[in-house]
Protein backbone atom coordinates (compact mmCIF):
# COMPACT_ATOMS: atom_id res chain seq x y z
CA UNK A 1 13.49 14.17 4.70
CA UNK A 2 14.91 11.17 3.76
CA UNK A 3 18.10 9.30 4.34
CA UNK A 4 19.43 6.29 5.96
CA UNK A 5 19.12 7.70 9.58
CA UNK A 6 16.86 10.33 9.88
CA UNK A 7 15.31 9.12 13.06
CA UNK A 8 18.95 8.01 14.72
CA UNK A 9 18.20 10.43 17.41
CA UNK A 10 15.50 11.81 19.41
CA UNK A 11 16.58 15.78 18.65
CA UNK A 12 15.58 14.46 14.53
CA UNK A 13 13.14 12.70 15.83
CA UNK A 14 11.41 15.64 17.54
CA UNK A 15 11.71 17.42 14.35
CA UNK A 16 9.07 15.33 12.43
CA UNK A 17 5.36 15.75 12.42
CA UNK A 18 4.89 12.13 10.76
CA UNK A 19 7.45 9.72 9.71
CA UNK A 20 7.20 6.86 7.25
CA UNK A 21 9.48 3.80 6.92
CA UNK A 22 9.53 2.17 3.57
CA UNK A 23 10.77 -1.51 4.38
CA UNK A 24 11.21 -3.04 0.61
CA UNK A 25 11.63 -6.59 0.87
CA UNK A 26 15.21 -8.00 -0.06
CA UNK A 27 14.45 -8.73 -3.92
CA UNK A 28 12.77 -5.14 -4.80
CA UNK A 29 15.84 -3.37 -3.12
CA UNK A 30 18.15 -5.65 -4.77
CA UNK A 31 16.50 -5.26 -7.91
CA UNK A 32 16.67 -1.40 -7.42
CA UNK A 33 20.19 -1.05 -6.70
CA UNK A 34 21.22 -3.12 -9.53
CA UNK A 35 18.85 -1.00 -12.16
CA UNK A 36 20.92 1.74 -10.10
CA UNK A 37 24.38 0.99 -9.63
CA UNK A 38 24.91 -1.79 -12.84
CA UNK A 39 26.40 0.22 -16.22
CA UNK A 40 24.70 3.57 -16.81
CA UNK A 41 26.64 6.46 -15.02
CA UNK A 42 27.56 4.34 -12.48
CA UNK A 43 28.81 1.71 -13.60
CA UNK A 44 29.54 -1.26 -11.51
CA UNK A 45 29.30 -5.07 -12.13
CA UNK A 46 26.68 -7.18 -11.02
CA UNK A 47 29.53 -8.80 -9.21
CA UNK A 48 30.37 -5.49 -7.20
CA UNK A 49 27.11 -4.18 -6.44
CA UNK A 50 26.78 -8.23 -5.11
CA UNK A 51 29.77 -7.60 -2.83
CA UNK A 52 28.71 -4.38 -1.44
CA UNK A 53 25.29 -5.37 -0.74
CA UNK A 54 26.88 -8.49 1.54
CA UNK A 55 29.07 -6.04 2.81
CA UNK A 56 26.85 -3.55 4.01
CA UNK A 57 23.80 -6.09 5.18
CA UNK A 58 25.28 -6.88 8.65
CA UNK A 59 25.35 -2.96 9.18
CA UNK A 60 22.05 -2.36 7.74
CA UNK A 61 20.25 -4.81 9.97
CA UNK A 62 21.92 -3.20 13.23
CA UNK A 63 21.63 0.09 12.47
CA UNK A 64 19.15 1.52 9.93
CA UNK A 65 16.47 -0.82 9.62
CA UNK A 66 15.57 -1.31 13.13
CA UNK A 67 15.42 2.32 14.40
CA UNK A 68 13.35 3.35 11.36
CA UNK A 69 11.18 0.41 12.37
CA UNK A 70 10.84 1.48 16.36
CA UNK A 71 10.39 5.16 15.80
CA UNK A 72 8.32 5.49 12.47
CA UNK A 73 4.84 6.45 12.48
CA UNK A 74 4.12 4.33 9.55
CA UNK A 75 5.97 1.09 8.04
CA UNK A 76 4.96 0.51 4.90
CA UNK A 77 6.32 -2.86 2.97
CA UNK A 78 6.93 -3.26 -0.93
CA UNK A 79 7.09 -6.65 -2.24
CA UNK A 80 8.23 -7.72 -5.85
CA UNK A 81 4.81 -8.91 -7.70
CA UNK A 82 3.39 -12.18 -7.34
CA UNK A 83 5.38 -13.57 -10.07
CA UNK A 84 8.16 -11.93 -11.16
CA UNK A 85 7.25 -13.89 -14.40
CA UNK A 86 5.98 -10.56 -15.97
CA UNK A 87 8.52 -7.70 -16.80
CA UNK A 88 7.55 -4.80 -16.38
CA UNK A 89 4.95 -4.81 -13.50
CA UNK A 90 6.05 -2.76 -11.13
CA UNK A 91 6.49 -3.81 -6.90
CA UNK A 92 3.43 -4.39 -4.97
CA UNK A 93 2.76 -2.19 -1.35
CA UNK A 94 1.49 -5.19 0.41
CA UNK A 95 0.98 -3.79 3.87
CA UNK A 96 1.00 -0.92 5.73
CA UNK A 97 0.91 -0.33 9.47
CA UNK A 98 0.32 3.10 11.21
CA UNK A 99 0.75 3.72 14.98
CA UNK A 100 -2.01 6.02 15.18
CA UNK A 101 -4.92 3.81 13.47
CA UNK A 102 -4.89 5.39 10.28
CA UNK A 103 -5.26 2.81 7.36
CA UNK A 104 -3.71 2.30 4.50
CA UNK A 105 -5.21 0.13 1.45
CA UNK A 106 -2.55 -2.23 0.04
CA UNK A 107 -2.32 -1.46 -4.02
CA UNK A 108 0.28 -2.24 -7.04
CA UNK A 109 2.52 0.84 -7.05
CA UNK A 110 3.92 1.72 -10.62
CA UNK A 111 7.84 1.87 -10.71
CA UNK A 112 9.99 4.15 -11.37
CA UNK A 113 11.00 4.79 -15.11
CA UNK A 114 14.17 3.87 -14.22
CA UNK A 115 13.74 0.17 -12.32
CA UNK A 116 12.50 -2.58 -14.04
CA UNK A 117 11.89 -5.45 -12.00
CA UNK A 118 12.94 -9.27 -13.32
């Protein structure tokens, strides 16, 4: 499952075997939702997708990032590459955590076809 709450309550919760929290860092989700929402079928402005982005940040930090933080069994992080000099590289997992020991090796994960980063 995936969504913006799936662990908002402890009846979802209970539903789960494992759950997994991917926590992008600001510029790869940025970058994703403008190779999303910018032209295409979509089509919004740079300017718009801007606008919603503030607009929804306030709500994002109170109520979907840190539940999926407290209740995953895993968090794991992407960050854009080490210089975002280099179209075409894709983000970078840089850490993982796991509640239960398990570990995770950090790697370069390939993008999407459809998200280039800058």
């Amino acid at each position: 499952m995936e969504g913006l709450h799936p662990f908002s309550t402890e009846n979802l919760r209970r539903l789960f075997d494992f759950t997994c929290y991917v926590d992008p860092a600001e510029e790869v989700k940025y970058a994703w939702k403008m190779a999303r929402d910018v032209g295409g079928d979509r089509g919004y402005s740079h300017d718009q997708v801007n606008a919603e982005i503030r607009a929804r940040k306030p709500d994002y930090e109170a109520y979907v990032a840190p539940p999926q933080r407290q209740y995953a069994d895993a968090i794991i992080r992407i960050t854009p590459p080490r210089s975002l000099m280099y179209p075409g590289r894709g983000a970078c997992m840089r850490s993982a955590s796991c509640r239960n020991g398990l570990k995770i090796p950090s790697k370069t994960l390939s993008s999407p076809p459809w998200i280039s980063l800058p």
